[in-house]
N, C-alpha and C. Protein backbone atom coordinates (compact mmCIF):
# COMPACT_ATOMS: atom_id res chain seq x y z
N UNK A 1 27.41 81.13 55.40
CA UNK A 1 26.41 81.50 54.41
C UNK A 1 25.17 82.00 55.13
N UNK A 2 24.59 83.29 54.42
CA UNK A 2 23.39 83.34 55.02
C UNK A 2 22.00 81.98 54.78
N UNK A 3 20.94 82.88 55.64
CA UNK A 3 19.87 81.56 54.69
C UNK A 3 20.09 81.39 53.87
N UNK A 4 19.70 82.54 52.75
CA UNK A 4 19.66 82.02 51.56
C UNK A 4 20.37 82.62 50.76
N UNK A 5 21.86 82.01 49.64
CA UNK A 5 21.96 82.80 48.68
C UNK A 5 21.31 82.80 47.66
N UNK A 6 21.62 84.03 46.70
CA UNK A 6 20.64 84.55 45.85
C UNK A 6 21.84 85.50 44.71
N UNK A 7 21.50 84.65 43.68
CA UNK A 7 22.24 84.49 42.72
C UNK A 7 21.46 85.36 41.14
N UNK A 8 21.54 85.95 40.45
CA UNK A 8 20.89 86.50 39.27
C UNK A 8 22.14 86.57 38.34
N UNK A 9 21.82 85.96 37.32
CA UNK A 9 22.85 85.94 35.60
C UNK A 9 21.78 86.64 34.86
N UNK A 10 23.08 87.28 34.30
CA UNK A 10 22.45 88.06 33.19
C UNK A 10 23.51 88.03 31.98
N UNK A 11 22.95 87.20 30.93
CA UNK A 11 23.93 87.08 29.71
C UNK A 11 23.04 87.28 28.55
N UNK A 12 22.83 86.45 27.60
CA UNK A 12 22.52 86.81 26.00
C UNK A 12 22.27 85.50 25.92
N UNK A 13 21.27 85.36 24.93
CA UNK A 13 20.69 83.60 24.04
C UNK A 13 22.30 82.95 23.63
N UNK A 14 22.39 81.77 23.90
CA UNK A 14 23.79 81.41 23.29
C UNK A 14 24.98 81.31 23.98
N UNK A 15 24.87 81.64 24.84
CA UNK A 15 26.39 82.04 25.68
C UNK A 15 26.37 81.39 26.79
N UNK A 16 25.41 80.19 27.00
CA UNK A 16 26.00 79.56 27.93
C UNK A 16 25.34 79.43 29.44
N UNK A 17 24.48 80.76 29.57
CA UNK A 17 23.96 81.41 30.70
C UNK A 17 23.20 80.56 31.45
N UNK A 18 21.88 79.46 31.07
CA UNK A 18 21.13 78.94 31.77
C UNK A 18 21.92 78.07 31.98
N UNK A 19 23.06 77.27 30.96
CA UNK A 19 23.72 75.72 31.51
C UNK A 19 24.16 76.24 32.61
N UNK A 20 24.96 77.35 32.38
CA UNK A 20 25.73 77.57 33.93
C UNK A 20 25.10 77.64 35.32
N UNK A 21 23.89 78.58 35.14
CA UNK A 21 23.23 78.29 36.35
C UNK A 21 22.73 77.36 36.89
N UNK A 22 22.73 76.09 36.31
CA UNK A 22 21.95 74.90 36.32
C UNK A 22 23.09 73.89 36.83
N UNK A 23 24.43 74.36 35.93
CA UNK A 23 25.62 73.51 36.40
C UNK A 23 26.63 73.79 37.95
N UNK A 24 26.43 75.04 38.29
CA UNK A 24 26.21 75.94 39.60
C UNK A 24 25.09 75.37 40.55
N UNK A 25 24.22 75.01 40.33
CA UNK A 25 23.23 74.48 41.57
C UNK A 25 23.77 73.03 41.42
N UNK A 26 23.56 72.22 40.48
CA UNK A 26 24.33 70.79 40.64
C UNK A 26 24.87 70.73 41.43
N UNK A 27 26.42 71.66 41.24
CA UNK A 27 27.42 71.40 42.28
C UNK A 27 27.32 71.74 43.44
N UNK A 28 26.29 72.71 43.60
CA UNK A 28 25.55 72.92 45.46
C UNK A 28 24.92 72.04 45.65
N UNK A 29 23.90 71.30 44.98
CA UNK A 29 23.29 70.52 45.66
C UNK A 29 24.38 68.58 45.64
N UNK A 30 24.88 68.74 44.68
CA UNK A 30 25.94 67.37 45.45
C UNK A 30 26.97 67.74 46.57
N UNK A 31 26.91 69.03 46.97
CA UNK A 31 27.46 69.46 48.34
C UNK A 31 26.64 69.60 49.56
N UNK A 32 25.20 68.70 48.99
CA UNK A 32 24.24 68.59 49.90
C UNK A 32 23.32 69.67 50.62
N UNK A 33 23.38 70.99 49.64
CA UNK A 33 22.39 72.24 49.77
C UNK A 33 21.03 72.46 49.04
N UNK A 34 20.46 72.55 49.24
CA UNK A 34 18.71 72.63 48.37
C UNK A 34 19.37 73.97 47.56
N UNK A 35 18.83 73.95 46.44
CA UNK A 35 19.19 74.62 45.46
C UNK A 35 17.71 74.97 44.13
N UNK A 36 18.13 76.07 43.66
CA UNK A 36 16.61 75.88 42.25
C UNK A 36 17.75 77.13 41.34
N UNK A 37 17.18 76.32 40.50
CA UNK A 37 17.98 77.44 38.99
C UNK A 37 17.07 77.41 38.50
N UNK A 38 16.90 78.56 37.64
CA UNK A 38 15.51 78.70 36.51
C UNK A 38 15.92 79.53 35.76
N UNK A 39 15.59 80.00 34.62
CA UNK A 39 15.92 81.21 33.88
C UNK A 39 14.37 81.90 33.40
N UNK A 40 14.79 83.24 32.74
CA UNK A 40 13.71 83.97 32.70
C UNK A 40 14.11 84.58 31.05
N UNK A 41 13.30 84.29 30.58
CA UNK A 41 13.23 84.65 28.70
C UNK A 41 12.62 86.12 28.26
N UNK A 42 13.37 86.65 27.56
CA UNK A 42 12.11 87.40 26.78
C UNK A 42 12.20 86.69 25.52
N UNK A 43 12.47 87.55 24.34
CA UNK A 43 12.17 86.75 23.06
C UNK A 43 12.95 85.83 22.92
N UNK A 44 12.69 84.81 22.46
CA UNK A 44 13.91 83.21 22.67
C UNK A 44 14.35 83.78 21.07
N UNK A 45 15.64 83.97 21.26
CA UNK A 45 16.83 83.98 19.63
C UNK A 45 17.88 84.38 20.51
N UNK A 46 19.08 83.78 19.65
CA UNK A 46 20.24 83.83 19.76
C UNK A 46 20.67 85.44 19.94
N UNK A 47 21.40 86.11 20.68
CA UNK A 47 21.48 87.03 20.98
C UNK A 47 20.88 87.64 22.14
N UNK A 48 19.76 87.75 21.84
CA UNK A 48 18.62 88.40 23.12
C UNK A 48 18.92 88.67 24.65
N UNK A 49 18.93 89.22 25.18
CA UNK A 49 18.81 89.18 27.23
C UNK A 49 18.46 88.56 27.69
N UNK A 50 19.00 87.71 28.23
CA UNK A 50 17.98 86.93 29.10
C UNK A 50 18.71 87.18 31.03
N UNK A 51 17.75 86.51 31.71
CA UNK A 51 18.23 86.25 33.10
C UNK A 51 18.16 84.62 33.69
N UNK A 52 18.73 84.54 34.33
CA UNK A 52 18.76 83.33 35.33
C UNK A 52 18.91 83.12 36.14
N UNK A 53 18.61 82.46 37.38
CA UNK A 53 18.39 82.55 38.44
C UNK A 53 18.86 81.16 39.54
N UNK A 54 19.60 81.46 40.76
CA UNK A 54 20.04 80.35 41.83
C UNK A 54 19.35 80.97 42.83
N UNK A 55 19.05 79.61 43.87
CA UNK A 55 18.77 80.13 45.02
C UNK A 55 19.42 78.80 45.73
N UNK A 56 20.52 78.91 46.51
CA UNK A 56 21.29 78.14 47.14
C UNK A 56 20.92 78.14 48.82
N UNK A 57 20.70 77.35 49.64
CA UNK A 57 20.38 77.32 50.92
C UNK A 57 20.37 75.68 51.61
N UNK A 58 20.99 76.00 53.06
CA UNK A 58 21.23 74.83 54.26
C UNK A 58 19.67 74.03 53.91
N UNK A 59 18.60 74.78 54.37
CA UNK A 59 17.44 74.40 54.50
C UNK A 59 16.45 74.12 53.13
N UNK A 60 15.25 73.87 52.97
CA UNK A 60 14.63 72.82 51.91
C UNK A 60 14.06 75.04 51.45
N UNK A 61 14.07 74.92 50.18
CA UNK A 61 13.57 76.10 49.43
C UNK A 61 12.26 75.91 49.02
N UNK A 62 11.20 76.85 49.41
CA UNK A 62 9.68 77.13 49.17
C UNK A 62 9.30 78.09 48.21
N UNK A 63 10.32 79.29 48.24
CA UNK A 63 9.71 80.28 47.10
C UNK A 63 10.09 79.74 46.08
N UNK A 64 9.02 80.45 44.89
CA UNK A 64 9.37 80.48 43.33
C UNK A 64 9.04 81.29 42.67
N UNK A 65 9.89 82.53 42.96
CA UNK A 65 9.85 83.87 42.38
C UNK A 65 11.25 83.90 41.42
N UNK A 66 11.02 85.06 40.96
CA UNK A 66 12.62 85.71 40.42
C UNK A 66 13.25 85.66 41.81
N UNK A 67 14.61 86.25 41.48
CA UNK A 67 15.46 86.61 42.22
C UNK A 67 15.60 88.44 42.30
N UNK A 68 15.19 89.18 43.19
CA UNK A 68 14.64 90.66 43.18
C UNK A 68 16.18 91.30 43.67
N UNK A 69 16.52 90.57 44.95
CA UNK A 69 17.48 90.97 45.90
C UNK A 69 18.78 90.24 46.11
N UNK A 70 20.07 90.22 44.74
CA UNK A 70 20.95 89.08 44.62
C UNK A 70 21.82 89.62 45.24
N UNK A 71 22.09 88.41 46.40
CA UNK A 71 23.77 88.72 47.07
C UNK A 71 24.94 88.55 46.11
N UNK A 72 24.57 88.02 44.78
CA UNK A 72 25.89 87.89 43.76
C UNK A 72 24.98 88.31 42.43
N UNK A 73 25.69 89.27 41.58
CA UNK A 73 24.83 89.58 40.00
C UNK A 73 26.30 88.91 39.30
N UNK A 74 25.99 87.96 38.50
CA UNK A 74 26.83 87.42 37.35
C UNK A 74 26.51 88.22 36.23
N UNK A 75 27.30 88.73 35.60
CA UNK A 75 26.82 89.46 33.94
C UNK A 75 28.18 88.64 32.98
N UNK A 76 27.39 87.94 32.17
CA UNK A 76 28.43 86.93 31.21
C UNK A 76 28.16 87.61 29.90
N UNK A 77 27.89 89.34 29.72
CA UNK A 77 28.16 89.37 28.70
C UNK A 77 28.00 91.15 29.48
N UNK A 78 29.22 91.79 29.34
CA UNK A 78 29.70 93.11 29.61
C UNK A 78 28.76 94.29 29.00
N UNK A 79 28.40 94.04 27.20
CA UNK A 79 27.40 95.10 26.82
C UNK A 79 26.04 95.35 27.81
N UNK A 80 25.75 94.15 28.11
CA UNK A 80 24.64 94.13 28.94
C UNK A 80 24.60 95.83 30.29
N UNK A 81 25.98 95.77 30.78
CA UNK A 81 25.42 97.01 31.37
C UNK A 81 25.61 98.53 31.00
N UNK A 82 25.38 98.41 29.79
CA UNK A 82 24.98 99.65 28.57
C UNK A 82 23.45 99.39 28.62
N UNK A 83 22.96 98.38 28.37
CA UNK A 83 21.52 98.01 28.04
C UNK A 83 20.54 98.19 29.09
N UNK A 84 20.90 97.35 30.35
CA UNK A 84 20.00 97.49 31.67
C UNK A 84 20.68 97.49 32.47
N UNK A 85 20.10 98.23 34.10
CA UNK A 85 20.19 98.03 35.03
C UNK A 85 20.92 97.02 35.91
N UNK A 86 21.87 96.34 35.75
CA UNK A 86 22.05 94.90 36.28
C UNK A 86 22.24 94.92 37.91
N UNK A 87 22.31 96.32 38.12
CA UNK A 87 22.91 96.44 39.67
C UNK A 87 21.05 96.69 40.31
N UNK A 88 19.84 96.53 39.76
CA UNK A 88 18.97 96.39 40.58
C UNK A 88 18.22 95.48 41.27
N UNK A 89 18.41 96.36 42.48
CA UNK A 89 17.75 95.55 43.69
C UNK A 89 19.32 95.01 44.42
N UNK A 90 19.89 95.00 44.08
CA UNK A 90 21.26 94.20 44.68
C UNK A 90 21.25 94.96 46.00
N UNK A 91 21.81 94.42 47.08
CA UNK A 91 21.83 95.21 48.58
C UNK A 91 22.95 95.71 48.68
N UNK A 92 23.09 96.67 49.91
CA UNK A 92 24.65 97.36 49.94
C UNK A 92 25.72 95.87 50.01
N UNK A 93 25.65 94.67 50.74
CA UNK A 93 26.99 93.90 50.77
C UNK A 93 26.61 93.02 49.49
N UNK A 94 26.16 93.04 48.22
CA UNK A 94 26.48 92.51 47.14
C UNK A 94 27.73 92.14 46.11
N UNK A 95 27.85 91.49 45.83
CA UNK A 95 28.75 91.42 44.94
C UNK A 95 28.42 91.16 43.20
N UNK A 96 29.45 91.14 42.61
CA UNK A 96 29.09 91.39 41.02
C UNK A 96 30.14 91.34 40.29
N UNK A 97 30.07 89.94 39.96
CA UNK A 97 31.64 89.32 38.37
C UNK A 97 30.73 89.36 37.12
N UNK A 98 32.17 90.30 36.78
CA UNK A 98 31.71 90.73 35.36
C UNK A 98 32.15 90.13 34.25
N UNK A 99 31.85 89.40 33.05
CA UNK A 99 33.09 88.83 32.17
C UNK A 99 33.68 90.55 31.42
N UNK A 100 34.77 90.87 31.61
CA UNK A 100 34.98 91.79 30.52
C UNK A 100 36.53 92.03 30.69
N UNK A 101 36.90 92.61 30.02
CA UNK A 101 38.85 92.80 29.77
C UNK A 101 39.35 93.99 30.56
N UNK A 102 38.15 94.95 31.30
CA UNK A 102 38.64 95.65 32.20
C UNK A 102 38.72 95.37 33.55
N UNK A 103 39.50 96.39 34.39
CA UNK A 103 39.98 95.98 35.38
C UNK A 103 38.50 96.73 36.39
N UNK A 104 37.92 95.89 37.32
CA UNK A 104 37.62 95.91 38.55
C UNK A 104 37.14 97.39 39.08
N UNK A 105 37.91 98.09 38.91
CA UNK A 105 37.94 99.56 39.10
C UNK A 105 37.11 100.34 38.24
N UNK A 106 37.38 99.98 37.28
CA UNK A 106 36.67 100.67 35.67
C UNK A 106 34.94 100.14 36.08
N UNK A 107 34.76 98.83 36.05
CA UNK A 107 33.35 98.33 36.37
C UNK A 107 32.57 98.91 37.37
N UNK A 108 33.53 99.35 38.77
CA UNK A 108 32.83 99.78 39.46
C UNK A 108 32.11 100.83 39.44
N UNK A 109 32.86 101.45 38.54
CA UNK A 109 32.55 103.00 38.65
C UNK A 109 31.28 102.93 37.16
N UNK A 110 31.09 101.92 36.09
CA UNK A 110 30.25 101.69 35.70
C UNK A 110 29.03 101.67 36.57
N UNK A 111 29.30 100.45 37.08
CA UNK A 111 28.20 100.01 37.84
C UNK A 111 27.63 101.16 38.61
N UNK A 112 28.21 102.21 39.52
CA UNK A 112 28.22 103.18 40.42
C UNK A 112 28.21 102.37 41.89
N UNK A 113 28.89 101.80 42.04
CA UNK A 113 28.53 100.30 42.86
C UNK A 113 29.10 101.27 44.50
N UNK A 114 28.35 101.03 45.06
CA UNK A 114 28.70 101.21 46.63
C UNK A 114 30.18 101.02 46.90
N UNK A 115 30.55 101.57 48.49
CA UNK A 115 31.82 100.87 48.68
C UNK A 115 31.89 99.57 49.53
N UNK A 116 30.70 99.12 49.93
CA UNK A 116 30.17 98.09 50.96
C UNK A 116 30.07 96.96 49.62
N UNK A 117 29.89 97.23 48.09
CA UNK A 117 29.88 96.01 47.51
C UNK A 117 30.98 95.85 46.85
N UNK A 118 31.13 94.35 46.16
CA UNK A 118 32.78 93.88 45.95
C UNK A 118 32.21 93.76 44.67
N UNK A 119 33.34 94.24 43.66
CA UNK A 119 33.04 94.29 41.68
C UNK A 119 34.65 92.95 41.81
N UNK A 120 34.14 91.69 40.78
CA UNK A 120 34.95 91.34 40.10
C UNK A 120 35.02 91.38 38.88
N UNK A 121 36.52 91.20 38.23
CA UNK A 121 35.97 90.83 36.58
C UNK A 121 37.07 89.61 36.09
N UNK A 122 36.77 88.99 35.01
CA UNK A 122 37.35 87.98 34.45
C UNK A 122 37.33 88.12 33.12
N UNK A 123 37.77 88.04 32.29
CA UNK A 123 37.95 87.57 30.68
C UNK A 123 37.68 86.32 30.71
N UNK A 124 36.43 85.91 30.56
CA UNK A 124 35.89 84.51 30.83
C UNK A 124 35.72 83.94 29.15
N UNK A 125 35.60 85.37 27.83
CA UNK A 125 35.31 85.14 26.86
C UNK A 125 37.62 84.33 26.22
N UNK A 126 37.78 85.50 26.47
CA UNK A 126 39.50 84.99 26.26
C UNK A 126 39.35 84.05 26.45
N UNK A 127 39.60 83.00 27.82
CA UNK A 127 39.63 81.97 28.46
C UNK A 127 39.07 81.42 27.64
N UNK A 128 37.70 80.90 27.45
CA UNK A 128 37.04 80.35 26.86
C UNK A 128 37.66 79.28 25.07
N UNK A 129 37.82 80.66 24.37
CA UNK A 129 38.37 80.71 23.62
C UNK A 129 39.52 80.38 23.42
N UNK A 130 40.69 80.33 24.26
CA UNK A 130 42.29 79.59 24.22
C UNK A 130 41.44 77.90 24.79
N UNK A 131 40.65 78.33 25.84
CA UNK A 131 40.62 76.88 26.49
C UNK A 131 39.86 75.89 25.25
N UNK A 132 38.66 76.17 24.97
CA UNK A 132 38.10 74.79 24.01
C UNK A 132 37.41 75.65 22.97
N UNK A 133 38.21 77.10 21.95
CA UNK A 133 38.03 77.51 20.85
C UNK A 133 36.36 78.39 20.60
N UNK A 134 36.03 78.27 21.66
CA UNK A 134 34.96 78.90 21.15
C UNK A 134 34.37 80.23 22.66
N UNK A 135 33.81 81.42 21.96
CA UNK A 135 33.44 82.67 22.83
C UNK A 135 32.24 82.03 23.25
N UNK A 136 32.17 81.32 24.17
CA UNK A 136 31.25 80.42 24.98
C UNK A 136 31.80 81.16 26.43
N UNK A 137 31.74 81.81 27.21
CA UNK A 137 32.19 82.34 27.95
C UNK A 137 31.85 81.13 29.93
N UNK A 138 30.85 80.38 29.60
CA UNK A 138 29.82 80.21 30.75
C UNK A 138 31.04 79.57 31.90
N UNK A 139 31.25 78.20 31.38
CA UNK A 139 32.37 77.80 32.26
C UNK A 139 33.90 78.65 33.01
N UNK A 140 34.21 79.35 32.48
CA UNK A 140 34.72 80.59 33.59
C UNK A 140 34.03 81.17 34.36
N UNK A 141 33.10 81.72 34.08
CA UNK A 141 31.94 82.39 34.58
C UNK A 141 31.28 81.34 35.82
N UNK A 142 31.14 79.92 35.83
CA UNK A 142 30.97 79.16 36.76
C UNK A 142 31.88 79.08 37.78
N UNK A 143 33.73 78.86 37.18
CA UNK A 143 34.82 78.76 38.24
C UNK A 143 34.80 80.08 38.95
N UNK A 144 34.53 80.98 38.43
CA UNK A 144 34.76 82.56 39.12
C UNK A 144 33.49 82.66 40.47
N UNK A 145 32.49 82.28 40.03
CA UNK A 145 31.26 82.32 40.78
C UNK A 145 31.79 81.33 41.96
N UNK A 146 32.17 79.91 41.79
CA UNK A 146 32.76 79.38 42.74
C UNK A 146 33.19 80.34 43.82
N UNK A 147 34.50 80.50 43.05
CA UNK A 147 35.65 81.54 43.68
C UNK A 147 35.10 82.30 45.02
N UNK A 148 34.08 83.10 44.06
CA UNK A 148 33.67 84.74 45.08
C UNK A 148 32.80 83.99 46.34
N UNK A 149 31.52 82.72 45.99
CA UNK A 149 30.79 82.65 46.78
C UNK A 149 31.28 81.94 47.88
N UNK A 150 32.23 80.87 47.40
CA UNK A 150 32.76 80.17 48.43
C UNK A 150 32.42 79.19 48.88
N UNK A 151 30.95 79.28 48.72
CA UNK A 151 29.84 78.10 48.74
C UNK A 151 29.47 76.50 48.46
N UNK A 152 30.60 76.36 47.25
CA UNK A 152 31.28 75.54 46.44
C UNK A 152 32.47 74.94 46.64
N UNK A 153 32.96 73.84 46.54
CA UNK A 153 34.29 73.51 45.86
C UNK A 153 34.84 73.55 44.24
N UNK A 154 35.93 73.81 44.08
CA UNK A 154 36.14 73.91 43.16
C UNK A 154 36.06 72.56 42.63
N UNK A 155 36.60 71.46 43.08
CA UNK A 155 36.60 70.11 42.90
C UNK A 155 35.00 69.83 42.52
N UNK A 156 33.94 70.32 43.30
CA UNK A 156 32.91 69.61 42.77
C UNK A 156 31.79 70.21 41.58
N UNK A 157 32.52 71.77 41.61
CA UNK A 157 32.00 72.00 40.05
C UNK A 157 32.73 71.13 39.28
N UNK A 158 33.89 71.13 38.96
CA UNK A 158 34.54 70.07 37.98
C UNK A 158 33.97 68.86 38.14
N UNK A 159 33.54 68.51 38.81
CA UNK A 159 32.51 66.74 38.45
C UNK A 159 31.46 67.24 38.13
N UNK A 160 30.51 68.24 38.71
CA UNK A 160 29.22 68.56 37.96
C UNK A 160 29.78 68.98 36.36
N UNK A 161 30.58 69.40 36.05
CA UNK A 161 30.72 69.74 34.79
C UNK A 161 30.72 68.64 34.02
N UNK A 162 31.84 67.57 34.37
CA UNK A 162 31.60 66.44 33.87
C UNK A 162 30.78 65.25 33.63
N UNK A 163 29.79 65.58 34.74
CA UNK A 163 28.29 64.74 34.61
C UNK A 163 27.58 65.21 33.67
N UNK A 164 27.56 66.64 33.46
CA UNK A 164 26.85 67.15 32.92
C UNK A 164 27.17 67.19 30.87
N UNK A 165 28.32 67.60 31.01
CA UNK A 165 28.84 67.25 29.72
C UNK A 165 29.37 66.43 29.03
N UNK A 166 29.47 65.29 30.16
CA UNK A 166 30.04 63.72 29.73
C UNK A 166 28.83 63.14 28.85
N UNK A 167 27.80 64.04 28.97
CA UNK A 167 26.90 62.49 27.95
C UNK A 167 26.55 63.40 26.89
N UNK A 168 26.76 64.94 26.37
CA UNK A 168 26.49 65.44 25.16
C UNK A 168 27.92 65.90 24.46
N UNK A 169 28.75 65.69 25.20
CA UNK A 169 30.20 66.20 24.17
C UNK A 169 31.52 65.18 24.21
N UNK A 170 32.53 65.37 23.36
CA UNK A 170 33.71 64.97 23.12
C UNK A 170 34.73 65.08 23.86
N UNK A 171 35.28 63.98 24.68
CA UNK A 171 36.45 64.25 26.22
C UNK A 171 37.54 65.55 25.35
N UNK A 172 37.81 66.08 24.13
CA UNK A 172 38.15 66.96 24.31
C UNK A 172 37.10 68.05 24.65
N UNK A 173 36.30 68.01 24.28
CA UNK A 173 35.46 69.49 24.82
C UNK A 173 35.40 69.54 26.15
N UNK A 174 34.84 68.14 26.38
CA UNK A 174 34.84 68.28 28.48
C UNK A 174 36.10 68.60 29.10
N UNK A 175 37.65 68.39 28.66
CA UNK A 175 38.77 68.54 28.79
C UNK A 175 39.30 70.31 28.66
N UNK A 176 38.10 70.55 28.02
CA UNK A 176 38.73 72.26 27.67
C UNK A 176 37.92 73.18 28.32
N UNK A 177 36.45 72.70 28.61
CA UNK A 177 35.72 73.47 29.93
C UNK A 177 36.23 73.11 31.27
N UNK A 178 36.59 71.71 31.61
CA UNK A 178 37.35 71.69 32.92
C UNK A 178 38.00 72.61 33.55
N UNK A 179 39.59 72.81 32.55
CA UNK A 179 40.40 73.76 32.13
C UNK A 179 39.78 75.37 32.35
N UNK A 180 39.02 75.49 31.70
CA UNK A 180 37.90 76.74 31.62
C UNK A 180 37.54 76.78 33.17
N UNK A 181 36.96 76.01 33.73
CA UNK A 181 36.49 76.48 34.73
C UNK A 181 37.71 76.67 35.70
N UNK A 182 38.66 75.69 35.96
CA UNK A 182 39.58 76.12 36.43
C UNK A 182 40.72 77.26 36.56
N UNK A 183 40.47 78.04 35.07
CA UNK A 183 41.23 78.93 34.79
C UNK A 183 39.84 80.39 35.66
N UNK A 184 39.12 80.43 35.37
CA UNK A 184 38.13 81.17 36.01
C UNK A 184 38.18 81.34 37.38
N UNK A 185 38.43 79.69 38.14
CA UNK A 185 38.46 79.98 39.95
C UNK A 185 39.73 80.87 39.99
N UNK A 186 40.58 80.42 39.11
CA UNK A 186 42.17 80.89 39.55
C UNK A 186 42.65 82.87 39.04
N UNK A 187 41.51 83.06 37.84
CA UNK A 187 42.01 84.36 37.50
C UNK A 187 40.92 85.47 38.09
N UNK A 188 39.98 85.12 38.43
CA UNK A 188 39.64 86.20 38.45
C UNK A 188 39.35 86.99 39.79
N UNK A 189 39.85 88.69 39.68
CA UNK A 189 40.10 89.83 40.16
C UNK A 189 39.06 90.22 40.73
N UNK A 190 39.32 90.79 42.14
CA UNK A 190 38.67 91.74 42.83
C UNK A 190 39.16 93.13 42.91
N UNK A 191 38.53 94.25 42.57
CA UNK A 191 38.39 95.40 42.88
C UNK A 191 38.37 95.99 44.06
């Protein structure tokens, strides 16, 4: 890992976006890495753009900015890059998982993405939806992020998930994001 990774989500009010980033540093920092998640609002309603933000690192973290320059762009909701920019500031060796039903190839050439950066994508909304019924997309979107960064175990997002959702939901719901996240490390595609 370099110093520091540097992580930016970009999803919609509702979908999941800040738990994930929040449930993503958990599991870095019970892997014993200094970590900060934050998110960034414009108008708070269901729907809306929003961003969010990791900064994962060996050493103790001092800044508290956005995230300008992400070695990984998460987009958990595909319209989003009709709307904005998501590929700015990203450096030539970036990477970028997309939730959407196309293949890897198609995104890239959305994106206009370098050949030095790596495009994934996942159907994190599908998943979601077979796994615990609802277009909650986030928990794929967490196993996939695992996946690409590496940074992680898969094993210990699945306990951060469960710390985290063991005291507001029903062992089936925690039983079907597990699932979710696991189906996420395991499906999703590189370009």
């Amino acid at each position: 890992m370099s110093e520091i990774l540097e992580i930016r989500w970009h999803g919609r009010g509702g979908q999941g976006t800040v738990t994930a980033a929040k449930v993503f540093a958990d599991a870095c920092l019970s892997g014993g890495r200094h970590v900060q998640a934050f998110p960034e609002y414009g108008p708070e309603r269901s729907g809306a753009p929003l961003r969010a933000y990791n900064r994962v690192s060996a050493k103790e973290l001092r800044m508290h900015c956005p995230v300008l320059h992400p070695n990984i762009v998460v987009v958990v909701d595909s319209t989003l890059l009709d709307a904005i920019n998501v590929a700015d500031g990203a450096p030539e060796d970036a990477s970028f998982i997309v939730n959407t039903v196309k293949e890897p190839s198609e995104i890239r050439n959305k994106l206009n993405a370098k050949a030095t950066q790596k495009v994934y994508t996942i159907d994190a909304t599908k998943i979601a939806i077979e796994c615990f019924g609802r277009a909650m997309p986030n928990s794929p979107m967490v196993g996939s992020l695992a996946k690409v960064s590496g940074i992680v175990t898969l094993d210990a997002v699945l306990e951060d998930v469960k710390k985290s959702f063991g005291k507001k939901f029903a062992q089936k719901v925690i039983d079907g994001n597990l699932e979710a996240v696991k189906r996420g490390y395991g499906e999703v595609k590189e370009g």
